[in-house]
N, C-alpha and C. Protein backbone atom coordinates (compact mmCIF):
# COMPACT_ATOMS: atom_id res chain seq x y z
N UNK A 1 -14.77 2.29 0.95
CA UNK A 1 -14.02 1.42 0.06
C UNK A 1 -13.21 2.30 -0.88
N UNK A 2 -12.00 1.86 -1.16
CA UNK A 2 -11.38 3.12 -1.88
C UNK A 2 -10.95 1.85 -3.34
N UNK A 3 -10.22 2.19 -3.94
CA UNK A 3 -9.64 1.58 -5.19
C UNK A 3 -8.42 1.52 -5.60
N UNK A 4 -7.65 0.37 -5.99
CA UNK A 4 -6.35 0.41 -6.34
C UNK A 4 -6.10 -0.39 -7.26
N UNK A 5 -5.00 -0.21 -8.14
CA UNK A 5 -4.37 -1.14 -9.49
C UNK A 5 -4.21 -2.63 -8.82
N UNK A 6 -4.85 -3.84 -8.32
CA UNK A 6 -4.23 -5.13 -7.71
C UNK A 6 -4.07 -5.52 -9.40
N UNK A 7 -3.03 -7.04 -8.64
CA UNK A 7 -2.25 -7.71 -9.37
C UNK A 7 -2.83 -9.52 -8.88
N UNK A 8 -3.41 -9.96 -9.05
CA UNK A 8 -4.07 -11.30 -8.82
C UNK A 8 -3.18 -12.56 -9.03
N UNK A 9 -2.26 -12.26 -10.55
CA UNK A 9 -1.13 -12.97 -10.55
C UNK A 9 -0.20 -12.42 -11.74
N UNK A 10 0.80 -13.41 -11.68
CA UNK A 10 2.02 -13.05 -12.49
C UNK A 10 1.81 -13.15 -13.67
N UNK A 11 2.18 -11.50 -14.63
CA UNK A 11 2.14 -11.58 -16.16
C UNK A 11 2.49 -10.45 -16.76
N UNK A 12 1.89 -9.75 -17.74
CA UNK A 12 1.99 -8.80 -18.33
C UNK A 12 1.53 -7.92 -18.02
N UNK A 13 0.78 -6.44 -18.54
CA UNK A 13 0.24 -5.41 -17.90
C UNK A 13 -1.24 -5.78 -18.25
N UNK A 14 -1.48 -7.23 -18.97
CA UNK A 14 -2.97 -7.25 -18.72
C UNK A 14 -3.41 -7.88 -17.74
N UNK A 15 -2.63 -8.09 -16.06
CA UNK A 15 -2.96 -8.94 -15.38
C UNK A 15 -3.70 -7.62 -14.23
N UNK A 16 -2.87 -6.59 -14.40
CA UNK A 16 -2.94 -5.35 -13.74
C UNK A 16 -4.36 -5.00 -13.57
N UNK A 17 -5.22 -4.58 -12.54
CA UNK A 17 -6.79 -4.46 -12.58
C UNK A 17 -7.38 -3.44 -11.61
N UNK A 18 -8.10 -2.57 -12.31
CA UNK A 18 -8.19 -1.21 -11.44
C UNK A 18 -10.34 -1.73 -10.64
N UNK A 19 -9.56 -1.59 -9.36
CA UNK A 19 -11.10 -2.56 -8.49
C UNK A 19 -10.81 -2.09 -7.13
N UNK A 20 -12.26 -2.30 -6.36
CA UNK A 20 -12.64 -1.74 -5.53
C UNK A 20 -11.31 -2.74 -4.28
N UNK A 21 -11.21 -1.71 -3.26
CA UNK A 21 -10.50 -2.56 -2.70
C UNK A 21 -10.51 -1.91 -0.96
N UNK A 22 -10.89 -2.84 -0.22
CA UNK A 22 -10.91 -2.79 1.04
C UNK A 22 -9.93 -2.81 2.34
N UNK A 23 -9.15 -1.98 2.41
CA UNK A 23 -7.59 -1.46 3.13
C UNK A 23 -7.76 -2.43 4.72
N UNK A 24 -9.01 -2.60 5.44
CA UNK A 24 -9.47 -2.80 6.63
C UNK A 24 -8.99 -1.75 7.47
N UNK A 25 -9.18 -2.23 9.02
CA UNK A 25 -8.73 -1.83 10.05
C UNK A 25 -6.85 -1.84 9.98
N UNK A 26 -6.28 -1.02 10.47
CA UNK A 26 -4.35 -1.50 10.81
C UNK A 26 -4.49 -1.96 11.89
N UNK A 27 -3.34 -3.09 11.43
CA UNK A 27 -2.92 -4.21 12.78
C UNK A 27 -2.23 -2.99 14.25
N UNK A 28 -1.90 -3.88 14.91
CA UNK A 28 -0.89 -3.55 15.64
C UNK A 28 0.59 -3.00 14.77
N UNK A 29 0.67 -1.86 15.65
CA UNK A 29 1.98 -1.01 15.06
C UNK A 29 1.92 -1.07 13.67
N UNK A 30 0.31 -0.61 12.93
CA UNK A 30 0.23 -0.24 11.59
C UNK A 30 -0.28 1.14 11.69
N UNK A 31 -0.12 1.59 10.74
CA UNK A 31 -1.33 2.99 9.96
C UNK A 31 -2.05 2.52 8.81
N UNK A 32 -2.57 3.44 8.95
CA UNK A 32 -3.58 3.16 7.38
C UNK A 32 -3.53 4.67 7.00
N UNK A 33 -2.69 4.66 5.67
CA UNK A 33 -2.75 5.97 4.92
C UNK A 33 -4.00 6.43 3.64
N UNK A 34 -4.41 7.47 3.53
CA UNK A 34 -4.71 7.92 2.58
C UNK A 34 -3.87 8.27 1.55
N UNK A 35 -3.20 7.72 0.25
CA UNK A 35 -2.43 8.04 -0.45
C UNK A 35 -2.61 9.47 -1.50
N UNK A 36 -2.03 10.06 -1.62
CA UNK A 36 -2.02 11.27 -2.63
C UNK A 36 -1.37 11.42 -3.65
N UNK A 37 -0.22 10.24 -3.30
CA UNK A 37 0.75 10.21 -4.58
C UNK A 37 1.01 8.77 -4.58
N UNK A 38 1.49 8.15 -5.83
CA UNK A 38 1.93 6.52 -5.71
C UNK A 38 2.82 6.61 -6.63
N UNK A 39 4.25 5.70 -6.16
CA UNK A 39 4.93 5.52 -6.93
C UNK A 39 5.02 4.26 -7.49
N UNK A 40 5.05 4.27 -8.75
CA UNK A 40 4.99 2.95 -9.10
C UNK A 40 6.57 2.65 -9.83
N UNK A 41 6.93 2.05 -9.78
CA UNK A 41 8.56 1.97 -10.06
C UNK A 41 8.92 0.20 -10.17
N UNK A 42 10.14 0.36 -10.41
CA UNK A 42 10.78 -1.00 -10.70
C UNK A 42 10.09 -2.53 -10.26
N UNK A 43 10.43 -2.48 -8.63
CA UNK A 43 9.80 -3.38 -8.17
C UNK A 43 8.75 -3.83 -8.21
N UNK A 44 7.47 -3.34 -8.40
CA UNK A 44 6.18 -2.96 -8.86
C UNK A 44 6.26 -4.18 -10.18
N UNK A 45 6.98 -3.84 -11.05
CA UNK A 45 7.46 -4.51 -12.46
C UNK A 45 7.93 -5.55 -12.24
N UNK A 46 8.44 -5.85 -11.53
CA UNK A 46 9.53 -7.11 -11.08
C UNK A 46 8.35 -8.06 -10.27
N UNK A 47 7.90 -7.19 -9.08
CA UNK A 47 6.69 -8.70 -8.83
C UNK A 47 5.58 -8.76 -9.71
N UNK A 48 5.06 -8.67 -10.84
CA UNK A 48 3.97 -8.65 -11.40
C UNK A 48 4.32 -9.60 -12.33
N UNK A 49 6.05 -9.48 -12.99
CA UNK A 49 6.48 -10.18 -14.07
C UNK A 49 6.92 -11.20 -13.64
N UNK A 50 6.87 -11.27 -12.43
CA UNK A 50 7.70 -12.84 -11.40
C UNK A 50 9.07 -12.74 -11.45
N UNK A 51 9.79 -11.60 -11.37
CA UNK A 51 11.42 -11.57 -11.84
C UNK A 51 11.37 -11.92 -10.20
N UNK A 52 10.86 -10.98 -9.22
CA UNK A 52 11.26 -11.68 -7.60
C UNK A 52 9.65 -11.98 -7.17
N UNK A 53 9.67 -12.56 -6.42
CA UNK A 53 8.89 -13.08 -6.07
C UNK A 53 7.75 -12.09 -4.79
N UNK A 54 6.40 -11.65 -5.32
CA UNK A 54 5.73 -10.70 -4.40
C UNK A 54 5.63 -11.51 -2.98
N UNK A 55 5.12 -10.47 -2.03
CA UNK A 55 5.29 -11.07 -0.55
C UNK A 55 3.80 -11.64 -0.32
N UNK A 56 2.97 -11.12 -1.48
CA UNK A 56 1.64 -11.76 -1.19
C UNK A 56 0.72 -11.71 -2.44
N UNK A 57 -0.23 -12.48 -2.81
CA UNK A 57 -1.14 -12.45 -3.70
C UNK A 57 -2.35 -12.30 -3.12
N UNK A 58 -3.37 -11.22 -3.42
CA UNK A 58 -3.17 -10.18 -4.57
C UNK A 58 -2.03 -9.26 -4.01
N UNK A 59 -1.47 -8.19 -4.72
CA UNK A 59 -1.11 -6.93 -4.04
C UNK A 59 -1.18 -5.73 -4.95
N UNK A 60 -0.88 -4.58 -3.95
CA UNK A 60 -1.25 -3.41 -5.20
C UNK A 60 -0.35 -2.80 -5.43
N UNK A 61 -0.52 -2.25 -6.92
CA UNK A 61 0.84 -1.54 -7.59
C UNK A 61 1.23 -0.16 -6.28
N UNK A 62 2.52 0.23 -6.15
CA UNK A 62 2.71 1.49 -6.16
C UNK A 62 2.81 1.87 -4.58
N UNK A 63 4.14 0.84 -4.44
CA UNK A 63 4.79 0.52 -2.83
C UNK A 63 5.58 1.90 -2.46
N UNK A 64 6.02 3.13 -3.17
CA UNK A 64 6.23 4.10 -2.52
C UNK A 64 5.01 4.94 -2.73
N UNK A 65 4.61 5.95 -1.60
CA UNK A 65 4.04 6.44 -2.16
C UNK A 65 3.69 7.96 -0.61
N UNK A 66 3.09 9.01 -1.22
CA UNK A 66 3.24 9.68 0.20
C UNK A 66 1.14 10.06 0.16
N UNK A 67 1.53 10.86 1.60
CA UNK A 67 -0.29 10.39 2.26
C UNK A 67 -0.50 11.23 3.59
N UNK A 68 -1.74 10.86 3.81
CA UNK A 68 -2.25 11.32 5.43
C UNK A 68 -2.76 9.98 5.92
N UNK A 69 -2.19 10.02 7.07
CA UNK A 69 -2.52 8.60 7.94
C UNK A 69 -4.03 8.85 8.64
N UNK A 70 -4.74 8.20 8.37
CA UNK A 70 -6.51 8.00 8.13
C UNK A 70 -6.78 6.97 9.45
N UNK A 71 -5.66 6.57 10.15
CA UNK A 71 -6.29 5.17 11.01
C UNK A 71 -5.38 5.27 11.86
N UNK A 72 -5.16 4.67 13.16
CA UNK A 72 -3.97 3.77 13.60
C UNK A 72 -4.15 2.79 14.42
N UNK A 73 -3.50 1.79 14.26
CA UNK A 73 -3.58 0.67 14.88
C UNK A 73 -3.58 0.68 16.12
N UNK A 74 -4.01 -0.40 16.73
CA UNK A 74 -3.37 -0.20 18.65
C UNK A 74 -2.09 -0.68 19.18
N UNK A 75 -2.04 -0.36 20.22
CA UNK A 75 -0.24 0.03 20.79
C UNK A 75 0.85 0.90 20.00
N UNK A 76 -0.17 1.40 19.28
CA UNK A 76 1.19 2.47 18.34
C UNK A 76 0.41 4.42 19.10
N UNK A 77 1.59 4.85 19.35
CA UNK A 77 0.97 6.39 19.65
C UNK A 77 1.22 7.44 18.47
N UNK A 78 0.45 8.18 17.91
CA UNK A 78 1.14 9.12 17.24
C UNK A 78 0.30 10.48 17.43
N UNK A 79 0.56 11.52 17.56
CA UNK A 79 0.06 12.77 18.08
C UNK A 79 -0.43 13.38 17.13
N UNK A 80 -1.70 13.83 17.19
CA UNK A 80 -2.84 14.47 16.39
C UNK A 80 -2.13 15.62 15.39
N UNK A 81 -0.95 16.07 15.57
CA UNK A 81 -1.01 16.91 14.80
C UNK A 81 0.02 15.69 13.47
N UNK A 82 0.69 14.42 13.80
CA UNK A 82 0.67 13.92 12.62
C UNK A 82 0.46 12.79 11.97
N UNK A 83 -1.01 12.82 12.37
CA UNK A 83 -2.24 12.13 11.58
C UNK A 83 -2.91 13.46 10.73
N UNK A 84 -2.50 14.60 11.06
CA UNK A 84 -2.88 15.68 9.73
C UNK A 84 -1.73 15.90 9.06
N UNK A 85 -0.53 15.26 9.57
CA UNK A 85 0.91 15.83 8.33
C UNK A 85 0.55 14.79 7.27
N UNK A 86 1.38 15.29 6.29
CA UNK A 86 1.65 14.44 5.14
C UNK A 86 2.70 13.46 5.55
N UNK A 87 2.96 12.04 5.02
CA UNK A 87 4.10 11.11 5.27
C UNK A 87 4.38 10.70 4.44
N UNK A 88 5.79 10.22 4.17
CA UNK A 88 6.08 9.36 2.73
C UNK A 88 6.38 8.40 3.58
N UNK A 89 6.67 7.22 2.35
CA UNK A 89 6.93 5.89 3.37
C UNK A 89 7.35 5.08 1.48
N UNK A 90 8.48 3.91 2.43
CA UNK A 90 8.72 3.16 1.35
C UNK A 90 9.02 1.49 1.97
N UNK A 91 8.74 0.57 0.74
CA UNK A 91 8.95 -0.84 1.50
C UNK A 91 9.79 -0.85 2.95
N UNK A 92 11.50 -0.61 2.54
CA UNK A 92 12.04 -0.59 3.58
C UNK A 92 11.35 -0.35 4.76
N UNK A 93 10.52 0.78 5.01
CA UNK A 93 10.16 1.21 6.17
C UNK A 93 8.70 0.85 6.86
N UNK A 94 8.47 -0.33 6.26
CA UNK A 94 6.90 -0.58 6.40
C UNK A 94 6.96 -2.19 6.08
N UNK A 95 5.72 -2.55 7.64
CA UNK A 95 5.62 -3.86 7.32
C UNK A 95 5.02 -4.68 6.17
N UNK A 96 5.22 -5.82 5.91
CA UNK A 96 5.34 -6.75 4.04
C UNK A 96 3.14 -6.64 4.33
N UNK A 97 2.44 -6.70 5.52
CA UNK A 97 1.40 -6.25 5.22
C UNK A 97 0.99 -4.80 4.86
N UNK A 98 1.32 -3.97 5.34
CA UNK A 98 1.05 -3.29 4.76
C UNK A 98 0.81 -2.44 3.10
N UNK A 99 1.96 -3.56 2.41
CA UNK A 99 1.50 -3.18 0.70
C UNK A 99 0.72 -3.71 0.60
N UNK A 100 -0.30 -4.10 1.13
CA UNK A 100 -1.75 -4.46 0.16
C UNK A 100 -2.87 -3.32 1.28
N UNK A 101 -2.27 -2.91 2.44
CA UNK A 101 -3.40 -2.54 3.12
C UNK A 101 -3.71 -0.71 3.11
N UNK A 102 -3.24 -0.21 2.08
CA UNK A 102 -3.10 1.20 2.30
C UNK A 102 -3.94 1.49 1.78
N UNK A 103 -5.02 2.67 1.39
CA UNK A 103 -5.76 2.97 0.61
C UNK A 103 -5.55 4.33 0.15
N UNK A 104 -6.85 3.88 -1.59
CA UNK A 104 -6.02 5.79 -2.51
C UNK A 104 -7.50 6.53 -2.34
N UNK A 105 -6.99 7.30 -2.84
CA UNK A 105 -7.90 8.76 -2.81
C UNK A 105 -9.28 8.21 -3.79
């Protein structure tokens, strides 16, 4: 079980809540990263305050962020040597499940 900042619903920074949180298995054509760094930035701010609207409730702060991929889903291939690289990754490039399913250090 690893831990991350979730957001339960829309408000201020007292809605923000640092709790245990369970990444699961990755779907099809997912990973599951170990994060090392998180960025927490604008958007982050924007769905918490309801300026746009998040893709899911709960979710967790800190949608860029870089890592070692810890899992992979099935029908996806990726070669052993990078599930030991480091990866960055940002919304654009990652499915709307995956911001809740990543896990931190």
């Amino acid at each position: 079980m690893s831990k991350a900042i979730m957001v339960h619903e829309v408000g201020g920074p007292e809605v923000m809540k640092w709790e245990e949180h369970d990444p699961g298995q990755p779907g099809e054509g997912e990973v599951r990263v170990r994060q090392t760094a998180a960025g927490v930035n604008f958007i982050d701010v924007y769905f918490r305050t309801g300026v746009y609207k998040a893709p899911q409730m709960p979710f967790a702060l800190g949608k860029e962020g870089a890592g070692v991929v810890t899992a992979v889903g099935p029908a996806r291939t990726v070669s052993r040597s990078a599930t030991a690289s480091p990866i960055t990754a940002s919304p654009a490039a990652m499915p709307k499940r995956w911001w809740s399913r990543r896990t931190r250090p």
